[in-house]
C-alpha atoms as a PDB file:
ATOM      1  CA  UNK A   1       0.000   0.000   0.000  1.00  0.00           C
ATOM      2  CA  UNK A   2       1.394   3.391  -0.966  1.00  0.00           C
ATOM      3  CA  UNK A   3       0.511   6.302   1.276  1.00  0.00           C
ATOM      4  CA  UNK A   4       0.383  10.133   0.202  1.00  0.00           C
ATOM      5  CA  UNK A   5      -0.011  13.373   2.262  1.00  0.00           C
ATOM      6  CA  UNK A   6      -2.057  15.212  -0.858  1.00  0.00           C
ATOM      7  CA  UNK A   7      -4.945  14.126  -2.631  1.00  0.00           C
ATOM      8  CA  UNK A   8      -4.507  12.473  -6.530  1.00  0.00           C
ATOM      9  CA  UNK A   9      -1.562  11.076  -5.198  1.00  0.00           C
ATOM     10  CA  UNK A  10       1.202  14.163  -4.640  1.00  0.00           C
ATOM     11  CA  UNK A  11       2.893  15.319  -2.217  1.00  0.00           C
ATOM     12  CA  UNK A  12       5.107  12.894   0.076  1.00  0.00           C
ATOM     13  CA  UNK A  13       4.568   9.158  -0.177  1.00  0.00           C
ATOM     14  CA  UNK A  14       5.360   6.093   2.012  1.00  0.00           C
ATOM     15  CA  UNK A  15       4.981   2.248   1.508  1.00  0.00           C
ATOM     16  CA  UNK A  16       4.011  -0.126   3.366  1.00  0.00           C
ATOM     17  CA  UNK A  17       3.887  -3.762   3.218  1.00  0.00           C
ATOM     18  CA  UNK A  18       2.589  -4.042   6.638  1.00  0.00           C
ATOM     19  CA  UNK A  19       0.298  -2.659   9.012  1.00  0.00           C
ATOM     20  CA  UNK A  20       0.673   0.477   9.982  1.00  0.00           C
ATOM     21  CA  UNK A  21      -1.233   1.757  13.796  1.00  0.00           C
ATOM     22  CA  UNK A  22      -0.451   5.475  13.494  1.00  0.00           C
ATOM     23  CA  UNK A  23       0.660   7.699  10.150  1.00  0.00           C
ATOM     24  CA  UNK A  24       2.026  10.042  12.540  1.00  0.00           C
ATOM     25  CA  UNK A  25       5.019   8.086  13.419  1.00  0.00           C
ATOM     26  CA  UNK A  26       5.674   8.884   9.438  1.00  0.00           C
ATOM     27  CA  UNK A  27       5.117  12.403   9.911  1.00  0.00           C
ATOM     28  CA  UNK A  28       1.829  12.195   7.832  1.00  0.00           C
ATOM     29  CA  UNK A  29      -0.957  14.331   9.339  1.00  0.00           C
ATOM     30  CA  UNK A  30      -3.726  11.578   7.773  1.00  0.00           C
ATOM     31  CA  UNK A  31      -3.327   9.646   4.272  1.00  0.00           C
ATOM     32  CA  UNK A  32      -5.514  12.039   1.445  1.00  0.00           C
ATOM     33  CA  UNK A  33      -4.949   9.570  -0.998  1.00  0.00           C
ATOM     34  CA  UNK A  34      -3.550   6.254  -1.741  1.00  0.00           C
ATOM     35  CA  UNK A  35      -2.626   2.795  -3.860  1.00  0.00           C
ATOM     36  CA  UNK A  36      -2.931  -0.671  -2.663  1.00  0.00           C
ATOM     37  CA  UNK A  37      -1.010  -2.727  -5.188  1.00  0.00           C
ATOM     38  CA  UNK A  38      -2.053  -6.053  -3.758  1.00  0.00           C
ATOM     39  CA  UNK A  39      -4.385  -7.344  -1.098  1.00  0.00           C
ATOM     40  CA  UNK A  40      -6.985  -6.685   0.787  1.00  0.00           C
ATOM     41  CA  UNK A  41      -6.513  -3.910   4.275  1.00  0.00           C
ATOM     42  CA  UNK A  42      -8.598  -2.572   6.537  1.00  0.00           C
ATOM     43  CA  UNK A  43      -7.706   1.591   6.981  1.00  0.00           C
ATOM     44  CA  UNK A  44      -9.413   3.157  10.347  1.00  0.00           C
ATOM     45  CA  UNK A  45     -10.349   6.672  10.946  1.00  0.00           C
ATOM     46  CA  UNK A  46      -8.099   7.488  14.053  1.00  0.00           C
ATOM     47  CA  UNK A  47      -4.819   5.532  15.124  1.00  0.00           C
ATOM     48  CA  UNK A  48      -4.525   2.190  16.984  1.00  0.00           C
ATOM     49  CA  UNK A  49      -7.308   1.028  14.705  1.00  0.00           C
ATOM     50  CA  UNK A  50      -9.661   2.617  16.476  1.00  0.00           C
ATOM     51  CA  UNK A  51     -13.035   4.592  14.750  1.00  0.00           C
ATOM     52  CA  UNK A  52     -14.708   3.631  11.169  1.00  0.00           C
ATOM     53  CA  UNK A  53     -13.410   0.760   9.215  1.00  0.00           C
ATOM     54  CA  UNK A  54     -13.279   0.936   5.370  1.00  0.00           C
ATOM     55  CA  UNK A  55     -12.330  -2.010   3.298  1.00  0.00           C
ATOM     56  CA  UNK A  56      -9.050  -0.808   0.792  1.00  0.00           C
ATOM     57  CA  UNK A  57      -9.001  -3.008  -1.948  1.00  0.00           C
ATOM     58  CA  UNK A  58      -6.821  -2.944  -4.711  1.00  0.00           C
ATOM     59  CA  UNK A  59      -6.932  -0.494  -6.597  1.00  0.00           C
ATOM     60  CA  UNK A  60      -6.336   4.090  -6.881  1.00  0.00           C
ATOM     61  CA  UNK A  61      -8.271   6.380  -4.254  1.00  0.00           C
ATOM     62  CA  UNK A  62      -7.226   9.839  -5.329  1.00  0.00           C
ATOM     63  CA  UNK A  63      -9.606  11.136  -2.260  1.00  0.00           C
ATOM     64  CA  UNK A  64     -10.725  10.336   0.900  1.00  0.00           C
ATOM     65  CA  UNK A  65     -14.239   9.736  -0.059  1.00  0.00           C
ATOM     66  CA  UNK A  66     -12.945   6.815  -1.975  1.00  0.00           C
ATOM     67  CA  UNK A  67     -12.317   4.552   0.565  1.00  0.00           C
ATOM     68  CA  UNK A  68     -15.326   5.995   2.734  1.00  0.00           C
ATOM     69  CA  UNK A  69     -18.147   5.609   0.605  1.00  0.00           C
ATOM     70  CA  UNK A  70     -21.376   6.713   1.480  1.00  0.00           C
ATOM     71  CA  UNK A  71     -21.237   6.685   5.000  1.00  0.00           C
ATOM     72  CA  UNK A  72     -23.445   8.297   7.231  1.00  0.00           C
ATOM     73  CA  UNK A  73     -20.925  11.336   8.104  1.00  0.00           C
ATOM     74  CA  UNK A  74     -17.847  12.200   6.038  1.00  0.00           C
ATOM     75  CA  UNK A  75     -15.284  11.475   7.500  1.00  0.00           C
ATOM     76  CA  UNK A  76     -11.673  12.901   5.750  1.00  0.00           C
ATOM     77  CA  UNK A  77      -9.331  10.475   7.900  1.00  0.00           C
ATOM     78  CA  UNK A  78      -7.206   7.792   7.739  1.00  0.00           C
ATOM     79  CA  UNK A  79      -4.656   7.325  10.038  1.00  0.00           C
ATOM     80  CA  UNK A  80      -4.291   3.401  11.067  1.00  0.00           C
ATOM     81  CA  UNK A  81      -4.464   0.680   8.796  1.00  0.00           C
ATOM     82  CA  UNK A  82      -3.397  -3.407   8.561  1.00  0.00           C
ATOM     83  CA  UNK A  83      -3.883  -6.250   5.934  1.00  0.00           C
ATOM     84  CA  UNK A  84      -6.140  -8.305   6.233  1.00  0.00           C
ATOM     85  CA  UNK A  85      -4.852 -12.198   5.994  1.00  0.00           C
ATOM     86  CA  UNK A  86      -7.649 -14.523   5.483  1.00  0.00           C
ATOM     87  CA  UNK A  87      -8.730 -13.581   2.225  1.00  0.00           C
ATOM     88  CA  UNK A  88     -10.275 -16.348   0.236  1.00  0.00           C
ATOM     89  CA  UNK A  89     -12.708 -14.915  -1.838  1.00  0.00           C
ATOM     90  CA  UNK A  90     -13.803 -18.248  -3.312  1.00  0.00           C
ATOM     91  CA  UNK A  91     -14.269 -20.669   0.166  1.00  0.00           C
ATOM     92  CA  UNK A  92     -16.332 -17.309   2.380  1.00  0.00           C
ATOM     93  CA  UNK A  93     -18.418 -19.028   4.919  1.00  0.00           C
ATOM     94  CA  UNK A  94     -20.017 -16.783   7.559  1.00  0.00           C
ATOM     95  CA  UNK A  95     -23.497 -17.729   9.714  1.00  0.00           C
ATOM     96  CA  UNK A  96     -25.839 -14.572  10.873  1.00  0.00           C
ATOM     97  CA  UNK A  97     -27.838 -14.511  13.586  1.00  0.00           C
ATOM     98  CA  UNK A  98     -31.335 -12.613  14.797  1.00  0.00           C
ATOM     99  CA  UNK A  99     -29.733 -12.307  18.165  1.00  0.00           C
ATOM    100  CA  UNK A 100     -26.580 -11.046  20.263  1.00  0.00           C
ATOM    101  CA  UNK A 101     -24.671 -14.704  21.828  1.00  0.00           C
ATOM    102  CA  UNK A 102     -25.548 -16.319  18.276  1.00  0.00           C
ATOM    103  CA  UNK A 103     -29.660 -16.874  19.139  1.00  0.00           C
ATOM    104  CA  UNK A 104     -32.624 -16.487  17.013  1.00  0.00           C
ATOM    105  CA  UNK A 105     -32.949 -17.490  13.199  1.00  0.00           C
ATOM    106  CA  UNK A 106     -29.826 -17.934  12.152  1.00  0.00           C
ATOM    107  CA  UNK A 107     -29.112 -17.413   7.988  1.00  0.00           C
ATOM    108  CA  UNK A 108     -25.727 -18.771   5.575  1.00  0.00           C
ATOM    109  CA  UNK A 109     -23.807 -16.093   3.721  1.00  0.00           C
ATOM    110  CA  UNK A 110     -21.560 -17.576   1.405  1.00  0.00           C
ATOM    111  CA  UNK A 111     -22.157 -15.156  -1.542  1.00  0.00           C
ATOM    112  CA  UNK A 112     -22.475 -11.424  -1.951  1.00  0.00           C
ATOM    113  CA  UNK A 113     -25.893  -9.716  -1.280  1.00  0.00           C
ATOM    114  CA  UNK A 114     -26.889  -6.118  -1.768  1.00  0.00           C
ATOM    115  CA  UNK A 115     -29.774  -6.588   0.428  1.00  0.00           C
ATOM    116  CA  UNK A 116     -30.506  -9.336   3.042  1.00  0.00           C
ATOM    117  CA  UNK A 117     -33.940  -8.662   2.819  1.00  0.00           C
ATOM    118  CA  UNK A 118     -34.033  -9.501  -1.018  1.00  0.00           C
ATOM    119  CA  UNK A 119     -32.668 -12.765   0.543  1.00  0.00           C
ATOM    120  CA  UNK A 120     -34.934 -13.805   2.889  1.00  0.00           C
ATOM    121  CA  UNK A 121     -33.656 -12.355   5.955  1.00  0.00           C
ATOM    122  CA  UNK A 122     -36.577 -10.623   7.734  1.00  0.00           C
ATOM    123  CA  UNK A 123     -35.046  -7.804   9.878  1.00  0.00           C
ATOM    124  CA  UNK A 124     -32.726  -5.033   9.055  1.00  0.00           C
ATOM    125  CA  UNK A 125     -30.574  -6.019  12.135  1.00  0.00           C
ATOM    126  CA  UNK A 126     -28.002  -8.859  12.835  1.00  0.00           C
ATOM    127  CA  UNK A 127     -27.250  -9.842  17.047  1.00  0.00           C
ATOM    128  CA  UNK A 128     -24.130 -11.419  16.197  1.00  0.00           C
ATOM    129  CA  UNK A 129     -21.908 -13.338  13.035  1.00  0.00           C
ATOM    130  CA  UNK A 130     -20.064 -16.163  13.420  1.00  0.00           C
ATOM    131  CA  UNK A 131     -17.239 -16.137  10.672  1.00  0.00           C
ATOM    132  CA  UNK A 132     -16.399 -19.907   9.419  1.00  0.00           C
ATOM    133  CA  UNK A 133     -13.938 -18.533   6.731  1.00  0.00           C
ATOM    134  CA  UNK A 134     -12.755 -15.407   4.905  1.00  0.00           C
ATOM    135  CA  UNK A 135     -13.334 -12.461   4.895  1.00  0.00           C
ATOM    136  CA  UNK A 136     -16.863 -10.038   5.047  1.00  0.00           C
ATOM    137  CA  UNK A 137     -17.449  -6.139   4.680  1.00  0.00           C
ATOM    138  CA  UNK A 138     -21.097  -5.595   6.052  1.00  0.00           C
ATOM    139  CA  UNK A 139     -22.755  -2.676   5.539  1.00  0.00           C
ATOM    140  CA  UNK A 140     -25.476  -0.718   7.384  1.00  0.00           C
ATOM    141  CA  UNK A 141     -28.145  -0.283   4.047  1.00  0.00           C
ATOM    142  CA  UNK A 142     -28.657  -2.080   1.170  1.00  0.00           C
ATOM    143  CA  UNK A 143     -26.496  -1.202  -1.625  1.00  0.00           C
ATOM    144  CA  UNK A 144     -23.400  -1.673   0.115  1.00  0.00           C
ATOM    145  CA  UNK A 145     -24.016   1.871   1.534  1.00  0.00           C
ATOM    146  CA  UNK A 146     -23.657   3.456   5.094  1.00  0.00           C
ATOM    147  CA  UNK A 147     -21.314   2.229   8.148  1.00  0.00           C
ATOM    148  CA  UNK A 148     -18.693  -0.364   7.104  1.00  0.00           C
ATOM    149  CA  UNK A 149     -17.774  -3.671   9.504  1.00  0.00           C
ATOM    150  CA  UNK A 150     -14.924  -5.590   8.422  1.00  0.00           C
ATOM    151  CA  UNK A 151     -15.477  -9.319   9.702  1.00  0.00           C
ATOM    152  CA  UNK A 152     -13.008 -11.744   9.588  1.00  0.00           C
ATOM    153  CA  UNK A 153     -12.435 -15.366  10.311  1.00  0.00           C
ATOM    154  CA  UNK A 154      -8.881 -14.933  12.096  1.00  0.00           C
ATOM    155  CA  UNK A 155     -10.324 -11.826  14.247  1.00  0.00           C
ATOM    156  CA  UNK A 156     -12.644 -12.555  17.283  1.00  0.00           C
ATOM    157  CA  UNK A 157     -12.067 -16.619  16.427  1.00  0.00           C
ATOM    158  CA  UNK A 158     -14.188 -15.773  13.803  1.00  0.00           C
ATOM    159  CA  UNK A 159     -16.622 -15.356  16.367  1.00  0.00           C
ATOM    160  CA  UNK A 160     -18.621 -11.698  16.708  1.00  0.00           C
ATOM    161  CA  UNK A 161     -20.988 -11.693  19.692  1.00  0.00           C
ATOM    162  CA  UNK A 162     -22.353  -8.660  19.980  1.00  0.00           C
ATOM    163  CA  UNK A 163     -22.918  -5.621  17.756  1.00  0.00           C
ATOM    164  CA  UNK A 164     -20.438  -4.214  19.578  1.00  0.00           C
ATOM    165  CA  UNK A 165     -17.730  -6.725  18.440  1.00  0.00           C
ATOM    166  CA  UNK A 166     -18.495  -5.634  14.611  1.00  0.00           C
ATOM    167  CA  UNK A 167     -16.092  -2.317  14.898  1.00  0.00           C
ATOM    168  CA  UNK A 168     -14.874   0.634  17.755  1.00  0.00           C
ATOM    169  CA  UNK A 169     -17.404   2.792  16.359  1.00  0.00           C
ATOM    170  CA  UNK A 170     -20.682   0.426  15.931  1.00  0.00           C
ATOM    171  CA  UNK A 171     -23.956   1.968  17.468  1.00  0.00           C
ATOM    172  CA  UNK A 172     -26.706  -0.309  15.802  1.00  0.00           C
ATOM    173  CA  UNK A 173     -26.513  -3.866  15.276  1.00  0.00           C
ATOM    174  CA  UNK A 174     -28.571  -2.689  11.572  1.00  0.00           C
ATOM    175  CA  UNK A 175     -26.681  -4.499   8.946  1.00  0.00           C
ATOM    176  CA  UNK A 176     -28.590  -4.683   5.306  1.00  0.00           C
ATOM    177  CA  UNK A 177     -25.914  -5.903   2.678  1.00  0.00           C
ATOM    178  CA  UNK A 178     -22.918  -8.043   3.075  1.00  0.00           C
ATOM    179  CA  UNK A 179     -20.074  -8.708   0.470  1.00  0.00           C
ATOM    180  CA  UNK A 180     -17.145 -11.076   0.431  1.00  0.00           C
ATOM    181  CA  UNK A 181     -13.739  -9.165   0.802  1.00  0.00           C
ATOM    182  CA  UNK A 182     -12.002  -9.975  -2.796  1.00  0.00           C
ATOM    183  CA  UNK A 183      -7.594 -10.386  -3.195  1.00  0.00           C
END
């Protein structure tokens, strides 16, 4: 992953080829643009990979709102980020449940969905996830749209509990679309 302190890529650059808890100790204020030349990473809003997640895939992000999406806020930071290891886009395995603890109805995601509901899943909320393998982004509306929750199967044991679990900064346990994280 190649860092820069300007958007579209100018200004000073760093590479990394491993996580990275706090830009600072680069002397980068926050990241305003960047390249990931190969894998998958998870980049956080504040340092110690603490705040929003947002899935970096490969690929150019000239600007913040790039990697952020449509979330509910803008948020222009970046400032911790770390690969993610279990990517297998082809063998993804997670089980979602209606309730926290793994209770309730209880659903298989093996596939990407832009809406649960379209699915069959009847709420707009999962309790908890329990991640068999890969890797999952999970998204708070349909459309792969609003708050992002990176969920993995070598985090947590693969096990998320609570809506709490899904990320520093989660609120609401409403999750509406899940995709598999790709290489």
């Amino acid at each position: 992953i190649i860092i820069f302190d300007e958007e579209c890529f100018q200004g000073r650059r760093h590479e990394f080829t491993a996580e990275c808890c706090n830009v600072m100790d680069f002397s980068f204020e926050t990241v305003r643009s960047m390249r990931v030349e190969s894998g998958a990473w998870v980049g956080y809003e504040h340092a110690a990979y603490q705040g929003h997640q947002f899935i970096l895939e490969r690929g150019d992000y000239p600007q913040c709102n790039a990697w952020a999406g449509s979330n509910a806020y803008p948020i222009g930071r970046l400032t911790s980020f770390r690969p993610i290891s279990c990517v297998n886009h082809r063998e993804c395995r997670m089980s979602i449940y209606e309730k926290e603890n793994f209770l309730g109805r209880r659903g298989e995601v093996t596939d990407d969905y832009p809406s649960l509901q379209a699915m069959g899943w009847c709420n707009n909320e999962v309790g908890s996830f329990r991640v068999h393998s890969g890797a999952f982004v999970c998204f708070q509306y349909p459309g792969y749209r609003g708050y992002q929750y990176i969920v993995e199967c070598d985090r947590h044991c693969g096990e998320y509990k609570h809506f709490r679990e899904f990320g520093y900064h989660s609120q609401t346990p409403q999750i509406q679309s899940i995709r598999r994280v790709q290489q």
